[in-house]
Every structure is written in C-alpha cells, then in structure tokens.
PDB file of N, CA and C in Angstrom:
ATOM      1  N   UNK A   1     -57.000  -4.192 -12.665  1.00  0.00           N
ATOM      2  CA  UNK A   1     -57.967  -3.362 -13.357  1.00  0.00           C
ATOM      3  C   UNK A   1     -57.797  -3.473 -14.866  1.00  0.00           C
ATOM      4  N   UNK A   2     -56.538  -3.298 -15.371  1.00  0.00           N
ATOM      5  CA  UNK A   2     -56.099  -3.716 -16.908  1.00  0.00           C
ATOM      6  C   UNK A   2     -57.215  -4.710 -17.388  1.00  0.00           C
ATOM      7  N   UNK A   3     -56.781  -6.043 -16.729  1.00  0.00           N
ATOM      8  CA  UNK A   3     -57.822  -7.527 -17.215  1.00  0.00           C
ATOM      9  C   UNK A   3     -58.995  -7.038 -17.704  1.00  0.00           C
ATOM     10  N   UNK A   4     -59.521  -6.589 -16.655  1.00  0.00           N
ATOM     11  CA  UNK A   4     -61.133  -6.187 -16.525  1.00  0.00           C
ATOM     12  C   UNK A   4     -61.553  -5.211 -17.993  1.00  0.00           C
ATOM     13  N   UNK A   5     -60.787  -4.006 -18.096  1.00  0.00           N
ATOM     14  CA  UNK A   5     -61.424  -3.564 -19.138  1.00  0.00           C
ATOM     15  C   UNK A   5     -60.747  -3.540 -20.388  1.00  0.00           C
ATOM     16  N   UNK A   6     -59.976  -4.773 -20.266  1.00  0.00           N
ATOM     17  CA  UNK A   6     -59.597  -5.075 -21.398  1.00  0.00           C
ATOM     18  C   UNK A   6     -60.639  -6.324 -21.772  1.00  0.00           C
ATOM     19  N   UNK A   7     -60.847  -6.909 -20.577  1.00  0.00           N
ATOM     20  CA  UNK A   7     -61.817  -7.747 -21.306  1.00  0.00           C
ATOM     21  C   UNK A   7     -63.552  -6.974 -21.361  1.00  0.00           C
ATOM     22  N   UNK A   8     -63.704  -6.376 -21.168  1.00  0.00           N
ATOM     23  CA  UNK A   8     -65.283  -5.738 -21.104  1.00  0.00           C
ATOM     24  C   UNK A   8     -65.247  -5.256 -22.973  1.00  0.00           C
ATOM     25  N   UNK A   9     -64.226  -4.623 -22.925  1.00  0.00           N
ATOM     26  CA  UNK A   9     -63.800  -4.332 -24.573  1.00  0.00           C
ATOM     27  C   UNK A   9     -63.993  -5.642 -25.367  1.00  0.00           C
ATOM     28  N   UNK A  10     -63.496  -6.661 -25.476  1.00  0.00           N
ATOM     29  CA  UNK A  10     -63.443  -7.468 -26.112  1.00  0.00           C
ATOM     30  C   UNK A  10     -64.664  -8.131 -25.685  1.00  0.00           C
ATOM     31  N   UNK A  11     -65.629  -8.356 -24.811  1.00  0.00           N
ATOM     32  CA  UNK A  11     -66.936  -8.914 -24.838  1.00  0.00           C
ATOM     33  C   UNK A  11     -67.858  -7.790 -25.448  1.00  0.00           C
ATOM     34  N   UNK A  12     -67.447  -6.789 -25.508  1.00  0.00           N
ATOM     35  CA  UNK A  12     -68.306  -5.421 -26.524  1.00  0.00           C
ATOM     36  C   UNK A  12     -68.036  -6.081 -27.997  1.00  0.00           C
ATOM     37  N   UNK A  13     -67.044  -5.904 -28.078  1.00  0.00           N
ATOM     38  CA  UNK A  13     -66.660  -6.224 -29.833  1.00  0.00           C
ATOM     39  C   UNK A  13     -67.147  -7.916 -30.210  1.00  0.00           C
ATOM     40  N   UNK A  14     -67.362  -8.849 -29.128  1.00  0.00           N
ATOM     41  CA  UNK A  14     -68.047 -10.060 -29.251  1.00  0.00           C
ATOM     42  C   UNK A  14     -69.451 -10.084 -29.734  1.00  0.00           C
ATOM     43  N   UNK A  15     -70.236  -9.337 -28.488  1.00  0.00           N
ATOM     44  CA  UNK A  15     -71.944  -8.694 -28.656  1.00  0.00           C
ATOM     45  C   UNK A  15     -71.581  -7.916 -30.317  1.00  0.00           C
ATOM     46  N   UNK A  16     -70.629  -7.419 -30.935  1.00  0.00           N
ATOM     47  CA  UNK A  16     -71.202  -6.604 -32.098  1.00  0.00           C
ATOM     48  C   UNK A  16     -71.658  -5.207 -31.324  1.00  0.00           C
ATOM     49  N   UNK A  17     -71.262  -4.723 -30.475  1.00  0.00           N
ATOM     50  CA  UNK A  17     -71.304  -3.385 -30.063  1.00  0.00           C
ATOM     51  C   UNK A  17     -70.878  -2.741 -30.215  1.00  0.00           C
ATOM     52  N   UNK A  18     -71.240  -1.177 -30.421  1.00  0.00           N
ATOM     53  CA  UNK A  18     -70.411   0.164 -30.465  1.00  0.00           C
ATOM     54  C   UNK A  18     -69.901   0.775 -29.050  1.00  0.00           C
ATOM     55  N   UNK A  19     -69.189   1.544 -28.674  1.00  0.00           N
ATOM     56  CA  UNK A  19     -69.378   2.085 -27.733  1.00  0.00           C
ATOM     57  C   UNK A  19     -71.062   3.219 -27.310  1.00  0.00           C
ATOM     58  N   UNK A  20     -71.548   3.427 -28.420  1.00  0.00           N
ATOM     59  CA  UNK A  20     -72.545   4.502 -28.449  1.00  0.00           C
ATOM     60  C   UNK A  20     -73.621   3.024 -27.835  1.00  0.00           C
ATOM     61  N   UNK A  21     -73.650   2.124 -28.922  1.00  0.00           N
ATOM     62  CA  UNK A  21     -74.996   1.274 -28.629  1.00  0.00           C
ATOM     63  C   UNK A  21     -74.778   0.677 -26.988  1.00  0.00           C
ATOM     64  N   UNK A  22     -73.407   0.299 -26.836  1.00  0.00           N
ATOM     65  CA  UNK A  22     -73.339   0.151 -25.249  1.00  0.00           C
ATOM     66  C   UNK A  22     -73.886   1.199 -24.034  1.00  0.00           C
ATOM     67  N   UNK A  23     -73.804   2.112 -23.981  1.00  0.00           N
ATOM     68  CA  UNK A  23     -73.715   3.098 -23.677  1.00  0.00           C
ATOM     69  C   UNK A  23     -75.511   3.224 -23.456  1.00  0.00           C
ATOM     70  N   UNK A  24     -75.901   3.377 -24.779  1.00  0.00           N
ATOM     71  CA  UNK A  24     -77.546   2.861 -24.714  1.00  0.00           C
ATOM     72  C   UNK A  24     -78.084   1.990 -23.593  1.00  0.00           C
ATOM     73  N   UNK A  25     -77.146   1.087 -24.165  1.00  0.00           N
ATOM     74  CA  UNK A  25     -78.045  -0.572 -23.083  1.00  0.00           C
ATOM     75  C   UNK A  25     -77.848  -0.073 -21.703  1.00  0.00           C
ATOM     76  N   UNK A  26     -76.603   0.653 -21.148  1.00  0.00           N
ATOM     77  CA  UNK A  26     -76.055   0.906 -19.943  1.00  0.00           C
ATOM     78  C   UNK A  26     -76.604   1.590 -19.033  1.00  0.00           C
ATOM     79  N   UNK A  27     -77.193   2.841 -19.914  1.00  0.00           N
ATOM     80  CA  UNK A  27     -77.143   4.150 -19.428  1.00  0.00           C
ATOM     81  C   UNK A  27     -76.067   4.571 -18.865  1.00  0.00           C
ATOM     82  N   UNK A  28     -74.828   4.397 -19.468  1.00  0.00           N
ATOM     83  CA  UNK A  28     -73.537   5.109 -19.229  1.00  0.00           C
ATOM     84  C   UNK A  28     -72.950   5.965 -20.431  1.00  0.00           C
ATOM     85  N   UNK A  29     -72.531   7.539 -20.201  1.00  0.00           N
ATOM     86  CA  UNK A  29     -72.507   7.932 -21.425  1.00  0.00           C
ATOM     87  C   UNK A  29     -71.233   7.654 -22.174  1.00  0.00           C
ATOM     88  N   UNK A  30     -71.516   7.451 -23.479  1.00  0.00           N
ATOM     89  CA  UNK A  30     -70.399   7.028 -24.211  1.00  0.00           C
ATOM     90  C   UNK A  30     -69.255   7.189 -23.701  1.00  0.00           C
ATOM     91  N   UNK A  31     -68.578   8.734 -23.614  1.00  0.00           N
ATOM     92  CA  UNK A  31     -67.310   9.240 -22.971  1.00  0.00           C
ATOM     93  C   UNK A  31     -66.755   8.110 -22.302  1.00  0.00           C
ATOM     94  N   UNK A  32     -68.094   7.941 -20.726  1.00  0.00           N
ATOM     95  CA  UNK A  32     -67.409   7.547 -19.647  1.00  0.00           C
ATOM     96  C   UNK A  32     -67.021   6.025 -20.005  1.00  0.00           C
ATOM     97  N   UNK A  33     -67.934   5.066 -21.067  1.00  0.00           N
ATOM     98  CA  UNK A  33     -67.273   3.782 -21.393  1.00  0.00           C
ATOM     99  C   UNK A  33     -66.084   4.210 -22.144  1.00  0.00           C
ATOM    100  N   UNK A  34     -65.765   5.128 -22.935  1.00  0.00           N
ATOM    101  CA  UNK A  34     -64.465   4.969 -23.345  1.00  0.00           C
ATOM    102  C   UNK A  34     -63.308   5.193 -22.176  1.00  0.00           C
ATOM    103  N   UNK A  35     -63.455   6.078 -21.590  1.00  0.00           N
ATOM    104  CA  UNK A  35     -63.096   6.001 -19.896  1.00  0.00           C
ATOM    105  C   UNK A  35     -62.281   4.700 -19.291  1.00  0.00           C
ATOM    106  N   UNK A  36     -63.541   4.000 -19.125  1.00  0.00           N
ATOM    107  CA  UNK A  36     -63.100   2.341 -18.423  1.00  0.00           C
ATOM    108  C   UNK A  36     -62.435   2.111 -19.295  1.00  0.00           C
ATOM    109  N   UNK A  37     -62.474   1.272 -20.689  1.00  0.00           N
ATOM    110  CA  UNK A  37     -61.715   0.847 -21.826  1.00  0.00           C
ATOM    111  C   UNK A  37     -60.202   1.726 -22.032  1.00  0.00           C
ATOM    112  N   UNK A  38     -60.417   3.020 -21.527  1.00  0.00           N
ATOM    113  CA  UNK A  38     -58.644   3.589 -21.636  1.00  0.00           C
ATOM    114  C   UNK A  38     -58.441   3.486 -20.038  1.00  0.00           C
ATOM    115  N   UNK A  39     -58.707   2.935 -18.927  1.00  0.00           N
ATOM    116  CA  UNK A  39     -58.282   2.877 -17.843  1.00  0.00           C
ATOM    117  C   UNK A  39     -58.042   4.358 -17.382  1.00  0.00           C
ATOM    118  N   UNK A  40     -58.808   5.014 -17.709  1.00  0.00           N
ATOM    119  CA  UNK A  40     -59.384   6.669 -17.048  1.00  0.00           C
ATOM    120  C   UNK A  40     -59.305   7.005 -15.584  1.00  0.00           C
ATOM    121  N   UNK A  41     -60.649   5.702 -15.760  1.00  0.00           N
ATOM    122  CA  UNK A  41     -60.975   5.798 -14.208  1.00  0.00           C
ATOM    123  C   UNK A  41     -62.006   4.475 -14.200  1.00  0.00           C
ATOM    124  N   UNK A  42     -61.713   4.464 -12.749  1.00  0.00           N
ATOM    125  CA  UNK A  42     -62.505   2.776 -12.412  1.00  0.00           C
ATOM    126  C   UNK A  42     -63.775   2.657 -12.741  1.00  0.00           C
ATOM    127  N   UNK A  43     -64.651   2.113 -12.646  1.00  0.00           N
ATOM    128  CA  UNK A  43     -65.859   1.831 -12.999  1.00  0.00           C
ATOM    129  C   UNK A  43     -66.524   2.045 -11.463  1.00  0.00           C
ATOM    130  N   UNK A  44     -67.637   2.566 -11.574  1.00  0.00           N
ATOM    131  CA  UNK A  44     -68.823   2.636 -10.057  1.00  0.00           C
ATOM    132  C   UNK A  44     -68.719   1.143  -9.772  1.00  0.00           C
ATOM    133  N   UNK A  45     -69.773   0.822  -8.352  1.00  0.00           N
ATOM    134  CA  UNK A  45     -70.232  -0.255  -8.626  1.00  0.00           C
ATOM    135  C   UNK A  45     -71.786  -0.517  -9.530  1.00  0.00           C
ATOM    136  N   UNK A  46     -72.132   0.533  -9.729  1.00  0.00           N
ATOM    137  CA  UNK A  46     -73.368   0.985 -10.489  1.00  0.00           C
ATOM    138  C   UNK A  46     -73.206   0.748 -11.809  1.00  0.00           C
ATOM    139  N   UNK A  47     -72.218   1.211 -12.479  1.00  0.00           N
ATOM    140  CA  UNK A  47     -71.532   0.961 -13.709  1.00  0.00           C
ATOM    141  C   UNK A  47     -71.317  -0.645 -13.958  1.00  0.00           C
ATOM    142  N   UNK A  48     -71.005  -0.883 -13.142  1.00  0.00           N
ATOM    143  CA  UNK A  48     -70.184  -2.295 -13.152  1.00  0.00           C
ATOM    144  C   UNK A  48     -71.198  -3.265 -13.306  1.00  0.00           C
ATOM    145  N   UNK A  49     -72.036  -3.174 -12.419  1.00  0.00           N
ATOM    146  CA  UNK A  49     -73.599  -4.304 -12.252  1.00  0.00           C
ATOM    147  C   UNK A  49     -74.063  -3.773 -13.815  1.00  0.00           C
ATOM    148  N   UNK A  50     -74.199  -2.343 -14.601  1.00  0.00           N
ATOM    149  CA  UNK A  50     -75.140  -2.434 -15.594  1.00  0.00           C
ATOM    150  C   UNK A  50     -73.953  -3.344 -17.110  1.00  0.00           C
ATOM    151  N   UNK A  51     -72.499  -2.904 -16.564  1.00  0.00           N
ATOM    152  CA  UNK A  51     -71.691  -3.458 -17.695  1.00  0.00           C
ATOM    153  C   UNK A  51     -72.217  -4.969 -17.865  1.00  0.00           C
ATOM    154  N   UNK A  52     -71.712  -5.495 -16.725  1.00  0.00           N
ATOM    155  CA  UNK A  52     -71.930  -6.797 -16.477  1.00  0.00           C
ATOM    156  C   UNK A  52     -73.317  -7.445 -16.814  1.00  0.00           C
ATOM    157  N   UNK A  53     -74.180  -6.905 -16.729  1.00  0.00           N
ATOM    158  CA  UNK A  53     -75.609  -7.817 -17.557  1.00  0.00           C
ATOM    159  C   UNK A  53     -76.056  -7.801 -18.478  1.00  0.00           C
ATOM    160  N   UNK A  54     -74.917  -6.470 -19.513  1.00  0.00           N
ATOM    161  CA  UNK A  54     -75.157  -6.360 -21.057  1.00  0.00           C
ATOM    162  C   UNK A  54     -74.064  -7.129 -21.329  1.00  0.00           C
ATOM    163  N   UNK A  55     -73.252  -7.205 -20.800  1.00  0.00           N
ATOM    164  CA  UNK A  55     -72.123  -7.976 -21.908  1.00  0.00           C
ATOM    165  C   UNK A  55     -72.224  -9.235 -21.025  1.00  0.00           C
ATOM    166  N   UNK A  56     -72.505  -9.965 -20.152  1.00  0.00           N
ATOM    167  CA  UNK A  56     -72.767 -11.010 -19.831  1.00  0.00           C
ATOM    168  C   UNK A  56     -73.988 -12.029 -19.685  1.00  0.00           C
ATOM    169  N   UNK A  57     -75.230 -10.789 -19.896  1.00  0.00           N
ATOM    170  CA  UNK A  57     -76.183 -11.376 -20.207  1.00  0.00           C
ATOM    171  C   UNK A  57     -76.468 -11.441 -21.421  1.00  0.00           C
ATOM    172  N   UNK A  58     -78.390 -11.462 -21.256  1.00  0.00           N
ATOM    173  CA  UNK A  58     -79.025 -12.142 -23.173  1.00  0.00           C
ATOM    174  C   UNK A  58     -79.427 -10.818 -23.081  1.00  0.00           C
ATOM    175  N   UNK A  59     -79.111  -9.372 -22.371  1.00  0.00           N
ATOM    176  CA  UNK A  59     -79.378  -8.311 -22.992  1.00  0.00           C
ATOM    177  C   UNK A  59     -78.789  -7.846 -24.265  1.00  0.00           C
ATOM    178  N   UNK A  60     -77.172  -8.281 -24.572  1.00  0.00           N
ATOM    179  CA  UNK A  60     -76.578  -7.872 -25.792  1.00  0.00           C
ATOM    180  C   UNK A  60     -77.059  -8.572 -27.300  1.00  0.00           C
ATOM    181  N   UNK A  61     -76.364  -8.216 -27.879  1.00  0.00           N
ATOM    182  CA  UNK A  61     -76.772  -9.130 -29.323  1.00  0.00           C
ATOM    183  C   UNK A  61     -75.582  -9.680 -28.877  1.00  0.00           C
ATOM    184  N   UNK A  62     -76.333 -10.787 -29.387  1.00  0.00           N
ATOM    185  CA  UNK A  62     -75.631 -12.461 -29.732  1.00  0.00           C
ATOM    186  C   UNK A  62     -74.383 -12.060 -30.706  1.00  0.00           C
ATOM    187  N   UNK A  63     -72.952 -12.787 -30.529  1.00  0.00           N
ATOM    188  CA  UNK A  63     -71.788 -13.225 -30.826  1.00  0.00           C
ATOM    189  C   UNK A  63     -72.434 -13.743 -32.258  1.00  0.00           C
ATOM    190  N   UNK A  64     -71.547 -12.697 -33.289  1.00  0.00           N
ATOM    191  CA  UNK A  64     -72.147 -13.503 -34.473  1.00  0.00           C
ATOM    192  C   UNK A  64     -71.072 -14.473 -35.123  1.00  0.00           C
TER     193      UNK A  64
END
C-alpha cells in the first residue's frame, strides 16, 4: 500500500496538482486524498478507478 500512495503523490506533483485541484478532478474531498497520501486509510475501489484516470490519464495537466 506504501508504493501506491507514495506514488499517486508523486504523479500529483508531476500533473502540477494541488491536493484541492485533485480532489476537483476526482470528486474526492480534499481531506480524504490527504488520507491515501498519509496511508489513513485505503482507497475505495471507486476512489481508485477516479485516482487512476486523473493521474494516469489526459484528464490531468500535462508534466511541465
């Protein structure tokens, strides 16, 4: 679980994201992404499918 939201963090800070603007794209509220990123608590699978197509898709801003 570590890997995972250690790397979701670092593909946020890639996109040029905030936690707030993530959170936007997600519809997850801020809190709960800071949550995953401090290993809180696991991610849904609901969570997970919306993480995964902002920070892995062409929904985020582009890696500047």
């Amino acid at each position: 679980m570590r890997l995972v939201m250690t790397e979701m963090r670092l593909k946020r800070f890639q996109r040029g994201l905030s936690q707030i603007e993530l959170a936007e794209k997600t519809n997850i509220p801020q809190w709960k992404i800071s949550d995953l990123e401090l290993e809180k608590r696991p991610p849904t699978e609901t969570e997970r499918k919306a993480l995964r197509e902002v920070l892995e898709g062409d929904n985020g801003k582009a890696a500047a």
